[in-house]
C-alpha atoms as a PDB file:
ATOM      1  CA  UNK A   1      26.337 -13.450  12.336  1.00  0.00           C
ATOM      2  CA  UNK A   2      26.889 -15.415   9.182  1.00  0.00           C
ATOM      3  CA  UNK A   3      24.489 -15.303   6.235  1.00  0.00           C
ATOM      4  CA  UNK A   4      24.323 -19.201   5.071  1.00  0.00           C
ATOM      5  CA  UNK A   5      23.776 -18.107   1.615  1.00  0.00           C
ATOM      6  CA  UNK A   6      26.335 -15.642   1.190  1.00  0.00           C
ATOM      7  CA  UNK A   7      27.956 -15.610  -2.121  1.00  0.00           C
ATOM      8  CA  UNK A   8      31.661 -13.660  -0.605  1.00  0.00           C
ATOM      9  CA  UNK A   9      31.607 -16.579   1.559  1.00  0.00           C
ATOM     10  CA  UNK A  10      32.046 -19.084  -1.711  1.00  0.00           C
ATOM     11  CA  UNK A  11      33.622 -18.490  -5.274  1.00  0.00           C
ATOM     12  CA  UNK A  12      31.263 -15.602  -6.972  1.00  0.00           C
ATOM     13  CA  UNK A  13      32.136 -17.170 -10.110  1.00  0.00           C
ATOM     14  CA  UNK A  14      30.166 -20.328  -9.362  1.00  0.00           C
ATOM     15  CA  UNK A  15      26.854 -18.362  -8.479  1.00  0.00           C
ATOM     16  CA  UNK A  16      24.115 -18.648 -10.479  1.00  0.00           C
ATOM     17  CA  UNK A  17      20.724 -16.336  -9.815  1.00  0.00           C
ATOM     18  CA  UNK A  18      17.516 -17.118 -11.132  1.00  0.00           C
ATOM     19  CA  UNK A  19      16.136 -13.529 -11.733  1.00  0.00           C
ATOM     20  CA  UNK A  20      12.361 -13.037 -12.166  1.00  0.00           C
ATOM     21  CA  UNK A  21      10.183  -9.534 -11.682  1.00  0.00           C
ATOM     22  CA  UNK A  22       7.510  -9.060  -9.008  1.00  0.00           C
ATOM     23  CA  UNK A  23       5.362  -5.652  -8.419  1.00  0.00           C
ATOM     24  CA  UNK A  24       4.643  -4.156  -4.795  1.00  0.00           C
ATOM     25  CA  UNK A  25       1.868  -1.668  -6.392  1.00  0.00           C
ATOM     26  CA  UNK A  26       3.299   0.219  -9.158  1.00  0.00           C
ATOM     27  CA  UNK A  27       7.080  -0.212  -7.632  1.00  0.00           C
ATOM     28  CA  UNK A  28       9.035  -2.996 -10.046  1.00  0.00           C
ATOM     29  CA  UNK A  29      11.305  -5.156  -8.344  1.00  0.00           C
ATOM     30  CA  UNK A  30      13.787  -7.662  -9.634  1.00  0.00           C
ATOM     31  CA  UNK A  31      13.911 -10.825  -7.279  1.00  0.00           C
ATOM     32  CA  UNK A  32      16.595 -13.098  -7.640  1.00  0.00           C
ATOM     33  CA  UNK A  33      16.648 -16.559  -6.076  1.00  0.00           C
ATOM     34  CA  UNK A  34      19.995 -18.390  -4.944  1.00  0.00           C
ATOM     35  CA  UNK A  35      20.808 -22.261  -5.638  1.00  0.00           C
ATOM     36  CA  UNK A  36      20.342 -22.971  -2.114  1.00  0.00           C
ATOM     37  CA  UNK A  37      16.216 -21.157  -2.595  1.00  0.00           C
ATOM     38  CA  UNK A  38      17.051 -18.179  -0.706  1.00  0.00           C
ATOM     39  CA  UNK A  39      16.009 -14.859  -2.520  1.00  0.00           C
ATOM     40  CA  UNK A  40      17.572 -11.816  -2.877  1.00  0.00           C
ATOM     41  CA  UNK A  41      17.323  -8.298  -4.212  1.00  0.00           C
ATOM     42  CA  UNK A  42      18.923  -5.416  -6.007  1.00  0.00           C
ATOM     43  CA  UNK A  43      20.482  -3.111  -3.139  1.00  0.00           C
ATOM     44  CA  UNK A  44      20.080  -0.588  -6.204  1.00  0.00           C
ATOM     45  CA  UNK A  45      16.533  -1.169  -6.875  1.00  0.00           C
ATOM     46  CA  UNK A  46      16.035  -1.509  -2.917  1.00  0.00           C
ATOM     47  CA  UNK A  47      17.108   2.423  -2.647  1.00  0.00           C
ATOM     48  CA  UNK A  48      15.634   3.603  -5.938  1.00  0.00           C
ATOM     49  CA  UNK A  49      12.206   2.250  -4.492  1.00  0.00           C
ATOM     50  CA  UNK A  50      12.510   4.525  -1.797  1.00  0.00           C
ATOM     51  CA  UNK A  51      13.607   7.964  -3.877  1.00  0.00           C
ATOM     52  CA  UNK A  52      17.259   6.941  -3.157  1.00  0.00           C
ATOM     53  CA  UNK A  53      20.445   6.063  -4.498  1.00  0.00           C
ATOM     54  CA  UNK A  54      22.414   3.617  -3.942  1.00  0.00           C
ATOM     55  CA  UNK A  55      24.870   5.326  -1.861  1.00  0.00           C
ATOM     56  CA  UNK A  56      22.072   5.948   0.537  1.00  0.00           C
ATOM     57  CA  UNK A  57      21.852   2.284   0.960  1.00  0.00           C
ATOM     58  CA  UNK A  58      25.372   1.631   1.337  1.00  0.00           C
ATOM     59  CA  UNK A  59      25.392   4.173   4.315  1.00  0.00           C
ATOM     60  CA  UNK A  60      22.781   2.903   5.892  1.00  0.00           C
ATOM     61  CA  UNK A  61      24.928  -0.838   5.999  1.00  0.00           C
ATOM     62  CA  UNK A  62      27.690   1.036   7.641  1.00  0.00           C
ATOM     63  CA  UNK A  63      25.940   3.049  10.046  1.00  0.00           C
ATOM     64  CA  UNK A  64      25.796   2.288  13.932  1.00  0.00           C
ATOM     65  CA  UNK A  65      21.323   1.429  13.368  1.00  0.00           C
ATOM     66  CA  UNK A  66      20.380  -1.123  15.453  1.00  0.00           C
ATOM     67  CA  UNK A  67      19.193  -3.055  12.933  1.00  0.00           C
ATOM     68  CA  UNK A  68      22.223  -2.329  10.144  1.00  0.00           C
ATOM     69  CA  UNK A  69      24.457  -3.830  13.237  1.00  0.00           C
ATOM     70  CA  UNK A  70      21.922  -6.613  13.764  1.00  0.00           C
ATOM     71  CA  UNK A  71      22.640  -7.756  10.138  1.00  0.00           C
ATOM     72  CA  UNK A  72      26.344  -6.548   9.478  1.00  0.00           C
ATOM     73  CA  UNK A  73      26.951 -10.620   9.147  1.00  0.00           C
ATOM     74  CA  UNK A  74      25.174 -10.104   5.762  1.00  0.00           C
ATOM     75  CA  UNK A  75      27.184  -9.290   2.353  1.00  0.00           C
ATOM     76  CA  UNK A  76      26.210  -7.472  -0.567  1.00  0.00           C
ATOM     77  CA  UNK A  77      28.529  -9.696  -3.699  1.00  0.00           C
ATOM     78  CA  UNK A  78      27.565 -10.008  -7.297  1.00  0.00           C
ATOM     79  CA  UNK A  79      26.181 -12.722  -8.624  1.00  0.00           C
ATOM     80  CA  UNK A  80      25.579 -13.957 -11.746  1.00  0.00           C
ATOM     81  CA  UNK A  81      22.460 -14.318 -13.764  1.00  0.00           C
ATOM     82  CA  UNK A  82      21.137 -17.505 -15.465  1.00  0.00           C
ATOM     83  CA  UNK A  83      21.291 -17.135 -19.417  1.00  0.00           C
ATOM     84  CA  UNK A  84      23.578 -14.106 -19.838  1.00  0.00           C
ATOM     85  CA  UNK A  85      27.053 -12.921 -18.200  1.00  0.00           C
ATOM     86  CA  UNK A  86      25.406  -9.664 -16.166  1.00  0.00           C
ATOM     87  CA  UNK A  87      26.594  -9.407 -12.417  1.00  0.00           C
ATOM     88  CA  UNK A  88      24.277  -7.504  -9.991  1.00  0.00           C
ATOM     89  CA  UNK A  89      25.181  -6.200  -6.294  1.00  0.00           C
ATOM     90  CA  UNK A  90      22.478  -8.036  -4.041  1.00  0.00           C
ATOM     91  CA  UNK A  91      20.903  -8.125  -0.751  1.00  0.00           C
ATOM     92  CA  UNK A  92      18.849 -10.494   1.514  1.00  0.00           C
ATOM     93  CA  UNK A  93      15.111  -9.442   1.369  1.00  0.00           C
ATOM     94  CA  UNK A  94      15.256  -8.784   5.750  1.00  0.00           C
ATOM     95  CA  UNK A  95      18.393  -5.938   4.939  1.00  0.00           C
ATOM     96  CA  UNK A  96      15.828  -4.583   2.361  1.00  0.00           C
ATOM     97  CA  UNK A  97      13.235  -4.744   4.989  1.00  0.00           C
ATOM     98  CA  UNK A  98      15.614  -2.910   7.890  1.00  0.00           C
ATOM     99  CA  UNK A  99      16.523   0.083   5.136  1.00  0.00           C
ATOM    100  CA  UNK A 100      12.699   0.686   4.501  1.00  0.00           C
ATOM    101  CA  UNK A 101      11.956   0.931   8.172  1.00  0.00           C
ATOM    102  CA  UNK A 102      14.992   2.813   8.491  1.00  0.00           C
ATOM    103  CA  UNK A 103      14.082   5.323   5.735  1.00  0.00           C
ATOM    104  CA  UNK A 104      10.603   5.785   7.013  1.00  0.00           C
ATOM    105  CA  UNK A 105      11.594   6.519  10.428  1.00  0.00           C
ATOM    106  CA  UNK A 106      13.085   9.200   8.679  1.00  0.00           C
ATOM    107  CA  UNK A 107      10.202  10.795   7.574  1.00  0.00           C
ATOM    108  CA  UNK A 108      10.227   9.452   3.510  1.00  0.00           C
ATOM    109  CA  UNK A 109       6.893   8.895   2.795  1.00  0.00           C
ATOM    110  CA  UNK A 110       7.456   6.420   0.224  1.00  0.00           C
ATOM    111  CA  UNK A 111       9.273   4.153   2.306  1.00  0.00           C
ATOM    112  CA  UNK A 112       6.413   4.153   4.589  1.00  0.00           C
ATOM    113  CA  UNK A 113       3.574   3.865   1.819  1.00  0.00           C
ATOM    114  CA  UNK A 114       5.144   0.510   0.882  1.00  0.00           C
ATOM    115  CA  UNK A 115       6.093  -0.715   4.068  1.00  0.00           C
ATOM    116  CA  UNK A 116       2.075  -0.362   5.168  1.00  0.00           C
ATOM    117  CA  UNK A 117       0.937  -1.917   1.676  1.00  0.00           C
ATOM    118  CA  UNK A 118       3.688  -4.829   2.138  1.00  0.00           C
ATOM    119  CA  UNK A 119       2.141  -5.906   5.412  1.00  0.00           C
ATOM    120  CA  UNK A 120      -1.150  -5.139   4.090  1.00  0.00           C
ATOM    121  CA  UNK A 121      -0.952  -7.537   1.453  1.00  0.00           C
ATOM    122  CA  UNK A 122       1.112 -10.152   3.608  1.00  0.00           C
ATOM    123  CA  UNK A 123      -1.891 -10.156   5.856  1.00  0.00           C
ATOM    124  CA  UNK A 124      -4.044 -10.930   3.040  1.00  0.00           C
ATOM    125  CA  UNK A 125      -2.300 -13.267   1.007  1.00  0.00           C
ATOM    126  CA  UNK A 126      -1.796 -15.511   4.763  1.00  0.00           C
ATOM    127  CA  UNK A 127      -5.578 -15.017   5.302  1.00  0.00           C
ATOM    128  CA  UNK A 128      -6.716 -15.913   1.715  1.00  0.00           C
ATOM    129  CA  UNK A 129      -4.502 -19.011   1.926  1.00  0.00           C
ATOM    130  CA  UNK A 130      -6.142 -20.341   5.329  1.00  0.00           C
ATOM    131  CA  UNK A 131      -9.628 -19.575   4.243  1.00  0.00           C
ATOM    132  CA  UNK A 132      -8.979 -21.276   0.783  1.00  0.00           C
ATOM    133  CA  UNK A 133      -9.321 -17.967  -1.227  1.00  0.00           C
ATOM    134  CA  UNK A 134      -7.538 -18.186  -4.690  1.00  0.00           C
ATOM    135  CA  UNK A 135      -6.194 -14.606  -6.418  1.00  0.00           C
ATOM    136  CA  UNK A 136      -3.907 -14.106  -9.004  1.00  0.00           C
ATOM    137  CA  UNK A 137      -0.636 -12.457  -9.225  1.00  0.00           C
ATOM    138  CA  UNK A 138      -2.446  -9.432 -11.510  1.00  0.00           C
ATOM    139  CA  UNK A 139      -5.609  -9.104  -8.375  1.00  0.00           C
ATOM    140  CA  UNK A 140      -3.171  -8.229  -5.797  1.00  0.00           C
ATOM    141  CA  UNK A 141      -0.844  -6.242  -7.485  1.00  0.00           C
ATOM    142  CA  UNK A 142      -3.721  -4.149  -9.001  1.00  0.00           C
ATOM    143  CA  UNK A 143      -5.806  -3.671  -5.687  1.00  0.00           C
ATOM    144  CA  UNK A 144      -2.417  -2.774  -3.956  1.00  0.00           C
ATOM    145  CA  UNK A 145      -1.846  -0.225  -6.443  1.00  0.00           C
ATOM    146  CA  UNK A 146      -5.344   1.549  -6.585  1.00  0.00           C
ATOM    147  CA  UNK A 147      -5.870   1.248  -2.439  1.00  0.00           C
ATOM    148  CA  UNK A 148      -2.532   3.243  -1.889  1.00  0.00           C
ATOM    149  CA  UNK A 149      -3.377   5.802  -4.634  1.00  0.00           C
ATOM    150  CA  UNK A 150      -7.199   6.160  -3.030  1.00  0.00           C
ATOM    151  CA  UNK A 151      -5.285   6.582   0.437  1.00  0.00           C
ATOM    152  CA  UNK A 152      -2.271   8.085   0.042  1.00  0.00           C
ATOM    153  CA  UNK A 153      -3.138  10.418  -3.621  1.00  0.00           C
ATOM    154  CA  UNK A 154      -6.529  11.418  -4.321  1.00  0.00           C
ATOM    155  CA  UNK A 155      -8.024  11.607  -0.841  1.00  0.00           C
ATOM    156  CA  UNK A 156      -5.543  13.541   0.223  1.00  0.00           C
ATOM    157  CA  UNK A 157      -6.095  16.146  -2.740  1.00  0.00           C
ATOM    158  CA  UNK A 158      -9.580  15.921  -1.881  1.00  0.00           C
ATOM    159  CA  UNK A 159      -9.216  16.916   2.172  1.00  0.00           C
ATOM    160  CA  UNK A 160      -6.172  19.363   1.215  1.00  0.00           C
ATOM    161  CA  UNK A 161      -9.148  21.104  -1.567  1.00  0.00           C
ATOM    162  CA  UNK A 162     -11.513  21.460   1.264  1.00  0.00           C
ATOM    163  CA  UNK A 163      -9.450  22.686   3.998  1.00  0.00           C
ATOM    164  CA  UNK A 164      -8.851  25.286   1.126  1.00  0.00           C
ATOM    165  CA  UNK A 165     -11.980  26.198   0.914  1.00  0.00           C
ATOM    166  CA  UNK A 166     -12.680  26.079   4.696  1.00  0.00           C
ATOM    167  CA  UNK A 167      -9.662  28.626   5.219  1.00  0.00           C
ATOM    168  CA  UNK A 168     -11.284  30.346   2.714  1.00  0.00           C
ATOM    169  CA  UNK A 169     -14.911  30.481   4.562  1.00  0.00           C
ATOM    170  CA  UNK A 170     -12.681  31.276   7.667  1.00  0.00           C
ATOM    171  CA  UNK A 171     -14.169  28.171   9.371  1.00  0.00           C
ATOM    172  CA  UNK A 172     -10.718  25.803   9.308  1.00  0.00           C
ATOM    173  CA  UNK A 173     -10.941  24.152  12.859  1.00  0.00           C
ATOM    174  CA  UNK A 174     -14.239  25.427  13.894  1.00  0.00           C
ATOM    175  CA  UNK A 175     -16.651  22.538  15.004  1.00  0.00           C
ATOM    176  CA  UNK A 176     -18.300  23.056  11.482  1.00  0.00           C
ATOM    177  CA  UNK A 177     -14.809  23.210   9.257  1.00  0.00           C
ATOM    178  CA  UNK A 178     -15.074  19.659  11.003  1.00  0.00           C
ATOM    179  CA  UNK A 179     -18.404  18.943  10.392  1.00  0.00           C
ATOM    180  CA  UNK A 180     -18.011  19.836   6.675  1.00  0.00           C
ATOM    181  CA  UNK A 181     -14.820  17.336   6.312  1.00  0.00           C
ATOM    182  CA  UNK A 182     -17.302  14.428   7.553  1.00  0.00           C
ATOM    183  CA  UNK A 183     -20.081  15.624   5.814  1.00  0.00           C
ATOM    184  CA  UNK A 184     -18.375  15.596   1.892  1.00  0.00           C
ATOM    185  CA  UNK A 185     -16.494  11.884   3.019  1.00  0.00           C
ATOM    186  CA  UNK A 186     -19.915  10.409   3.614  1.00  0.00           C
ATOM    187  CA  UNK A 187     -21.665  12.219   0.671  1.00  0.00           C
ATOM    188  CA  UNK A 188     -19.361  10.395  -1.011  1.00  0.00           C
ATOM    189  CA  UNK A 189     -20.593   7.150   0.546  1.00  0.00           C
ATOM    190  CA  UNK A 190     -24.548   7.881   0.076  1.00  0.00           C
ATOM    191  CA  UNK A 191     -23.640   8.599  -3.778  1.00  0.00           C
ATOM    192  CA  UNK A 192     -22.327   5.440  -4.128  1.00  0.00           C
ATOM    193  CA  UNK A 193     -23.543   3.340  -1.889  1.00  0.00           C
ATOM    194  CA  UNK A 194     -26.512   5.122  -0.061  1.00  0.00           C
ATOM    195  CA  UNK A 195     -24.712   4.404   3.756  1.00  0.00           C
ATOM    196  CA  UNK A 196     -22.840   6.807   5.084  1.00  0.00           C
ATOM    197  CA  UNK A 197     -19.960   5.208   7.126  1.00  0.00           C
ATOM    198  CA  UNK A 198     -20.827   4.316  10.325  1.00  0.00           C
ATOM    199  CA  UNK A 199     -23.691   2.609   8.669  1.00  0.00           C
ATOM    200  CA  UNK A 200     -21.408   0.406   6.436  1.00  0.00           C
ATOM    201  CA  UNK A 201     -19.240  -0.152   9.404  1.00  0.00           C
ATOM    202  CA  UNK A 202     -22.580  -1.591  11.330  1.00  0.00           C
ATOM    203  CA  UNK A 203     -23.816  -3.694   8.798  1.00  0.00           C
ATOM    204  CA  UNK A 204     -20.718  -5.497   8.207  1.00  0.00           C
ATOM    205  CA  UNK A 205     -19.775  -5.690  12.056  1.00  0.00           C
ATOM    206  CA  UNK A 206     -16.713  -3.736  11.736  1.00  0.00           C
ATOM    207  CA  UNK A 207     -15.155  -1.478  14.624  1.00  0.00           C
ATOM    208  CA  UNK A 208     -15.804   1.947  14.761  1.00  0.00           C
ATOM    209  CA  UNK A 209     -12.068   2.275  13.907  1.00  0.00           C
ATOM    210  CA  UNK A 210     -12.138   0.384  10.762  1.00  0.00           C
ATOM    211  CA  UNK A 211     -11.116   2.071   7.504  1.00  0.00           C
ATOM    212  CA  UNK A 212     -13.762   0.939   5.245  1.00  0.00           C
ATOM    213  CA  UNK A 213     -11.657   1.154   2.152  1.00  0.00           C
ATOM    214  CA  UNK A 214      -9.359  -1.607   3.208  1.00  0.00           C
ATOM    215  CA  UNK A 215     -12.600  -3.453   2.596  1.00  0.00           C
ATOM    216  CA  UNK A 216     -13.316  -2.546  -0.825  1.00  0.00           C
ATOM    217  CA  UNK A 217     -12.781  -4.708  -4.154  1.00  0.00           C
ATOM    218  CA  UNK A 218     -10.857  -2.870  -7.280  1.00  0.00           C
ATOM    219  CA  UNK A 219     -13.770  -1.322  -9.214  1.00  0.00           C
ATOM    220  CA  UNK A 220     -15.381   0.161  -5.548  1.00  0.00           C
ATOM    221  CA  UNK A 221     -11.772   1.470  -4.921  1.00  0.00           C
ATOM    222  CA  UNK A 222     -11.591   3.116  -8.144  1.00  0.00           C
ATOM    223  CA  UNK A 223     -15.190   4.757  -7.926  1.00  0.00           C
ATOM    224  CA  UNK A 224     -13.800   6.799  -4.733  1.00  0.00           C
ATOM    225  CA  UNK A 225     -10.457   7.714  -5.860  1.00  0.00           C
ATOM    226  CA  UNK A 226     -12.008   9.094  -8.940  1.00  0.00           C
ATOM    227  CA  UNK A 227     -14.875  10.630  -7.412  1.00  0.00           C
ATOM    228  CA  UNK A 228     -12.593  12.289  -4.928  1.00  0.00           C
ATOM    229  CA  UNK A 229     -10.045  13.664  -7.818  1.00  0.00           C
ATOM    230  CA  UNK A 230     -12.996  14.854  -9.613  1.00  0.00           C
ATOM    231  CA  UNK A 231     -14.014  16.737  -6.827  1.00  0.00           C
ATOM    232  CA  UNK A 232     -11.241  18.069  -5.803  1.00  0.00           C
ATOM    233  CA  UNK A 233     -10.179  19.802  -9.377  1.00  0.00           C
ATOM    234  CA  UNK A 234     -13.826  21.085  -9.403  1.00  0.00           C
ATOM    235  CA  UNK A 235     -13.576  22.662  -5.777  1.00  0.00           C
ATOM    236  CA  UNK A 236     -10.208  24.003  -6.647  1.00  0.00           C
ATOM    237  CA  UNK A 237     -11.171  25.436  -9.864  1.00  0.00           C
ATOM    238  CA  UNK A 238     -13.696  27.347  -7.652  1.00  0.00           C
ATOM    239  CA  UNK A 239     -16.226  25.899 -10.509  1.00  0.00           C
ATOM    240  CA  UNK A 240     -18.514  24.298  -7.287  1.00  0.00           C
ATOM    241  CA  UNK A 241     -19.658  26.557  -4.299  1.00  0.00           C
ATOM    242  CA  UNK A 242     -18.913  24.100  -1.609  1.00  0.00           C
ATOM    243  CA  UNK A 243     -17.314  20.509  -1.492  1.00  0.00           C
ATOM    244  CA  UNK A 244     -20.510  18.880  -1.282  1.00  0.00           C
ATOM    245  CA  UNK A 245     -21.782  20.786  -5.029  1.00  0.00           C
ATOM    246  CA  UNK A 246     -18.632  19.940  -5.643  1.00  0.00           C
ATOM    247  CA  UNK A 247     -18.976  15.597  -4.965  1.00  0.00           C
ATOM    248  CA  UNK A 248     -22.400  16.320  -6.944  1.00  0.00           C
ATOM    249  CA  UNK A 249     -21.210  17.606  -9.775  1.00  0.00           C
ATOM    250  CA  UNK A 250     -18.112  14.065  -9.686  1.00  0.00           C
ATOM    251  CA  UNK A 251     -21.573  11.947  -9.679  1.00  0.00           C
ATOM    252  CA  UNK A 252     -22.830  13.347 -12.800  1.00  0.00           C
ATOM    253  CA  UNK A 253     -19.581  13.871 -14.795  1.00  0.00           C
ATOM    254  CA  UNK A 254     -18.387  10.272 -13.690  1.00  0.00           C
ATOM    255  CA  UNK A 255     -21.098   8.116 -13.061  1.00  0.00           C
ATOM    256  CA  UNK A 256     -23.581   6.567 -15.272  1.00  0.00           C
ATOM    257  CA  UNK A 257     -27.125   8.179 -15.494  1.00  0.00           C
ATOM    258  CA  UNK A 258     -28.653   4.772 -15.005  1.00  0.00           C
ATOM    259  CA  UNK A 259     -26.004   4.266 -11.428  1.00  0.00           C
ATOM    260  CA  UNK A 260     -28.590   2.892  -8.573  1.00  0.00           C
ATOM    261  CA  UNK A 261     -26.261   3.860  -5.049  1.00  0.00           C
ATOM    262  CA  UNK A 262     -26.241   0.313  -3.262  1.00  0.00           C
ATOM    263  CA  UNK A 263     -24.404  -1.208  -0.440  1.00  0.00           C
ATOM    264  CA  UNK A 264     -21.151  -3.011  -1.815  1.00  0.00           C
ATOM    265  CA  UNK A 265     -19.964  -6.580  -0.823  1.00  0.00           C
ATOM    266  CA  UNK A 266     -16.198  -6.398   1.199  1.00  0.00           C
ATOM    267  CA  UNK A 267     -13.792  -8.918   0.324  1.00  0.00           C
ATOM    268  CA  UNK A 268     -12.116  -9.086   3.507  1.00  0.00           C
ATOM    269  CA  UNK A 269     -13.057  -8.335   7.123  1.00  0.00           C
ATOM    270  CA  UNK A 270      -9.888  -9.150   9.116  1.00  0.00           C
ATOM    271  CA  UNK A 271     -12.222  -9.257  12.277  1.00  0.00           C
ATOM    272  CA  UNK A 272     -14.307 -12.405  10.905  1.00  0.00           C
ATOM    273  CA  UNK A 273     -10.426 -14.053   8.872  1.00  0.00           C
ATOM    274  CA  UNK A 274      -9.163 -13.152  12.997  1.00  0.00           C
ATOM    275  CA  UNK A 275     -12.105 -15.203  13.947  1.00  0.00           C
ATOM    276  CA  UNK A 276     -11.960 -17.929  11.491  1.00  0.00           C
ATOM    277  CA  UNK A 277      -8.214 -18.255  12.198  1.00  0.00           C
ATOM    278  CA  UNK A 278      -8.756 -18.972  16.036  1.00  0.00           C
ATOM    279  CA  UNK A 279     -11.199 -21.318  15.048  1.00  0.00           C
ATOM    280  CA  UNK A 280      -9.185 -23.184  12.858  1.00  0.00           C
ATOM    281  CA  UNK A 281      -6.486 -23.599  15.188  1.00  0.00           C
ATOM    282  CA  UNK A 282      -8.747 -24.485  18.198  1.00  0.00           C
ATOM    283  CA  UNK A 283      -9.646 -27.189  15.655  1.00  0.00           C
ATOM    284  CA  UNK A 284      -6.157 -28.435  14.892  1.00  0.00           C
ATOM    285  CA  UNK A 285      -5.481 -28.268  18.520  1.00  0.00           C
END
């Protein structure tokens, strides 16, 4: 296959890269876009992203993967950057792509954090722009940032502190080890919103499957992830009895004494953008 836009295909010398910076979270990225529009990225940047090096990267082009093979028409070659005489080794965004799904088929947990927020974000950027939603650059980068941290950070120290404490009660995988798990995530809901989950899920028609966080605006997202570090620290410091004392005792360090729990508006529902979408279309149709 042969990349168009290949610069080993034309004289190096002549390429010129426009080089700007975009953020997938808290991951930095340098994007650089081609004369002919086509963008590109730093196949050293690409693997540092992941917890890599570059060599990784340049293994994975050489390897037998289906999808390495699939793009072996596509060139790494140094190009030039507008305003100053540095040269940088770079990639089409889909080889980027095929090394991140590569890498998280392989277990790296990184690589498979970003790929979910990526298609998160694609998802939401696609149904913002047919529903005539306008965010800026800062609103998605942010919310990216503080949902993977809720989901893939501080939750997690929260359910590893009580399955701690449940091992310690000698209850881990009983019906009530369970029971407590569901329990201290919805006590977290009541404090802050005074519905547990299924109630939030009902009220804003969403399936029992939904995660209700990918629902949340920044500040709601940040009220959890604290709440549930909070928590955690005081269950593992053995300074609560339990992990519901231990959400308690979040509320009052964290929260303001005047805080009135109360339902939260979601900024997306992809069931009713799904809906809207197939209604738009039938209308175009």
């Amino acid at each position: 296959m042969t990349n168009p836009e290949d610069p080993s295909k034309k004289s190096q010398k002549a390429v010129k890269a426009e080089r700007a910076t975009i953020l997938l979270g808290e991951i930095s990225l340098e994007v650089f876009k081609m004369p002919d529009g086509h963008y590109r990225l730093s196949q050293t940047q690409v693997a540092g992203a992941v917890g890599k090096d570059e060599s990784s990267f340049r293994k994975f082009r050489t390897s037998k993967s289906p999808d390495a093979l699939r793009l072996n028409g596509f060139r790494s070659g140094k190009i030039g950057i507008e305003g100053n005489n540095i040269k940088v080794s770079t990639i089409p965004v889909e080889l980027a792509a095929a090394y991140w799904v590569k890498e998280s088929i392989a277990q790296n947990a990184v690589a498979s954090r970003l790929l979910g927020a990526c298609a998160v974000e694609s998802i939401e950027r696609r149904a913002d722009i047919a529903l005539g939603i306008k965010r800026t650059e800062q609103e998605y980068n942010q919310r990216f940032a503080v949902r993977v941290d809720l989901k893939d950070v501080k939750r997690k120290k929260l359910v590893s502190a009580i399955a701690h404490w449940l091992h310690k009660q000698k209850i881990y995988g009983s019906k009530s080890g369970q029971t407590s798990f569901k329990e201290a995530h919805d006590h977290i809901n009541l404090g802050l919103q005074n519905l547990r989950s299924r109630d939030i899920k009902k009220s804003n028609n969403l399936p029992k499957s939904a995660l209700i966080r990918d629902y949340f605006e920044v500040a709601v997202l940040v009220n959890y992830s604290s709440i549930s570090q909070i928590a955690a620290n005081f269950l593992n410091n053995e300074m609560a009895c339990n992990p519901i004392e231990a959400i308690d005792m979040a509320f009052a360090c964290y929260l303001p004494s005047n805080y009135i729990a109360k339902p939260c508006d979601l900024i997306e529902n992809i069931n009713k953008v799904g809906s809207n979408l197939k209604k738009m279309k039938s209308k175009a149709s």
